[in-house]
C-alpha atoms as a PDB file:
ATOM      1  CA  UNK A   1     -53.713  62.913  29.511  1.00  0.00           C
ATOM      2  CA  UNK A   2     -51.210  62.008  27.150  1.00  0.00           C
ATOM      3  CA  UNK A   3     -50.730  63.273  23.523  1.00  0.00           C
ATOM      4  CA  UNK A   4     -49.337  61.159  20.762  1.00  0.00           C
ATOM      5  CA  UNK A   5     -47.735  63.371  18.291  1.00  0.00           C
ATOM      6  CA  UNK A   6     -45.306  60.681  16.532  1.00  0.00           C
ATOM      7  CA  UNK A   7     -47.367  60.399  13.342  1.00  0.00           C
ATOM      8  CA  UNK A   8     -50.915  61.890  12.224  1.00  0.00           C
ATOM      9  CA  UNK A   9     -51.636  58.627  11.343  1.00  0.00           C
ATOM     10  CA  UNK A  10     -51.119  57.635  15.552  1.00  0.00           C
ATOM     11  CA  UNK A  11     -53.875  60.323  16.022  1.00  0.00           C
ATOM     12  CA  UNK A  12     -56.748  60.564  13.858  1.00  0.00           C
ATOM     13  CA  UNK A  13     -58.736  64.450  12.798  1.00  0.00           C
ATOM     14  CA  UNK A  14     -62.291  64.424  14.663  1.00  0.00           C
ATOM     15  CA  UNK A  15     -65.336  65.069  12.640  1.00  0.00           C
ATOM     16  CA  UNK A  16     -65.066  69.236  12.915  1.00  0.00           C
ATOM     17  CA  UNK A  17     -61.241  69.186  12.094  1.00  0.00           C
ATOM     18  CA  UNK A  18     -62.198  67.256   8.971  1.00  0.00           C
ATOM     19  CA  UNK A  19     -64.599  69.874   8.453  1.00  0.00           C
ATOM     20  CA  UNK A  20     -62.443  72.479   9.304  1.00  0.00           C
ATOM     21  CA  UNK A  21     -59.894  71.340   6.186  1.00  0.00           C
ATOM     22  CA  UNK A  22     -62.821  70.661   3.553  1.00  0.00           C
ATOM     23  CA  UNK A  23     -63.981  74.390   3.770  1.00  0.00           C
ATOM     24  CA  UNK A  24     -60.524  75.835   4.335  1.00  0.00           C
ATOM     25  CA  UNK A  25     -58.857  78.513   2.067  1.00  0.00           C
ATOM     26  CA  UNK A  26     -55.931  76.807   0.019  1.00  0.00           C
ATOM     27  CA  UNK A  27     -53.691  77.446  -2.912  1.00  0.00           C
ATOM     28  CA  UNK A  28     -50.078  76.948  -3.756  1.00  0.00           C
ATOM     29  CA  UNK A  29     -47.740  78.620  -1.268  1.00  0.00           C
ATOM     30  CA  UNK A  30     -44.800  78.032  -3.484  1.00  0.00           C
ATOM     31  CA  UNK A  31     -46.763  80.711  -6.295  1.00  0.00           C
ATOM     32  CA  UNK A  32     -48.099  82.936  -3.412  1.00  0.00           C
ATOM     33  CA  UNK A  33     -51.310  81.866  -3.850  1.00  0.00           C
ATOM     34  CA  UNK A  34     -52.133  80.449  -0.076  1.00  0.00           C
ATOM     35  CA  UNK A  35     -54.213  82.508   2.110  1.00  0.00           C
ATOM     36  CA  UNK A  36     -53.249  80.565   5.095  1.00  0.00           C
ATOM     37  CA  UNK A  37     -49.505  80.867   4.565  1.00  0.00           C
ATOM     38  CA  UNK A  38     -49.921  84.608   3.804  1.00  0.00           C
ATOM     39  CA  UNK A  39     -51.913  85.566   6.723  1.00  0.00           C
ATOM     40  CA  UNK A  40     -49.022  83.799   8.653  1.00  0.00           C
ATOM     41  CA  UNK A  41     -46.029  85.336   7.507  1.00  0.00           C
ATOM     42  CA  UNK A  42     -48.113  88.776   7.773  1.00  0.00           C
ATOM     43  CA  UNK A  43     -48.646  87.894  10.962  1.00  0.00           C
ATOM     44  CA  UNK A  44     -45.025  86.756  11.731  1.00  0.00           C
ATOM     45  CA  UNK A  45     -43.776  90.535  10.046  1.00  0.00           C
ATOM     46  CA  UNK A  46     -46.192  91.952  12.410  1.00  0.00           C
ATOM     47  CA  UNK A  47     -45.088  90.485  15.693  1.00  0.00           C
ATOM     48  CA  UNK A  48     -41.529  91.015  14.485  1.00  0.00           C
ATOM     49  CA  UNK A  49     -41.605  94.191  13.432  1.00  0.00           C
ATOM     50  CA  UNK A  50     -39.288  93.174  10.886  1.00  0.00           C
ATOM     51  CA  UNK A  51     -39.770  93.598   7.078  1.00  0.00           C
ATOM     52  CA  UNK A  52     -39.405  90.249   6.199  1.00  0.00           C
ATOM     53  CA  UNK A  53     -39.867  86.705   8.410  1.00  0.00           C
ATOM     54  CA  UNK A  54     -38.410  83.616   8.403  1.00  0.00           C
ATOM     55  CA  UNK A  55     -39.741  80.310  11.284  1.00  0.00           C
ATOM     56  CA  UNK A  56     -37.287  77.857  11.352  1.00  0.00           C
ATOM     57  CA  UNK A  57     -38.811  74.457  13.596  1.00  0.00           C
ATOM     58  CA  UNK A  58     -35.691  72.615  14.795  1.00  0.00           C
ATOM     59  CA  UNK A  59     -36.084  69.442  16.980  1.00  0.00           C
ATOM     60  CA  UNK A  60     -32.791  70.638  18.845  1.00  0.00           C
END
């Protein structure tokens, strides 16, 4: 099996991930206001056991 992850436009969402983002929680991380992002930096402060988190994705 091989998984293209170049571009999501090389690999297009199936019926239930289309779903999955019309009935999702949003709102605008930058004001707080996204439950997603919120429930992942909890989540990151929890596994850390740190008071604050940071994830920085590097391709190196």
């Amino acid at each position: 099996m091989l998984i293209d992850l170049r571009s999501d436009t090389v690999t297009q969402p199936s019926a239930e991930m289309r779903t999955a983002m019309a009935q999702a929680d949003v709102g605008d991380d930058v004001y707080g206001d996204d439950p997603t992002v919120n429930a992942l930096q909890a989540e990151a402060v929890r596994l850390s056991g740190k008071p604050a988190a940071l994830f920085l994705p590097t391709g190196t």
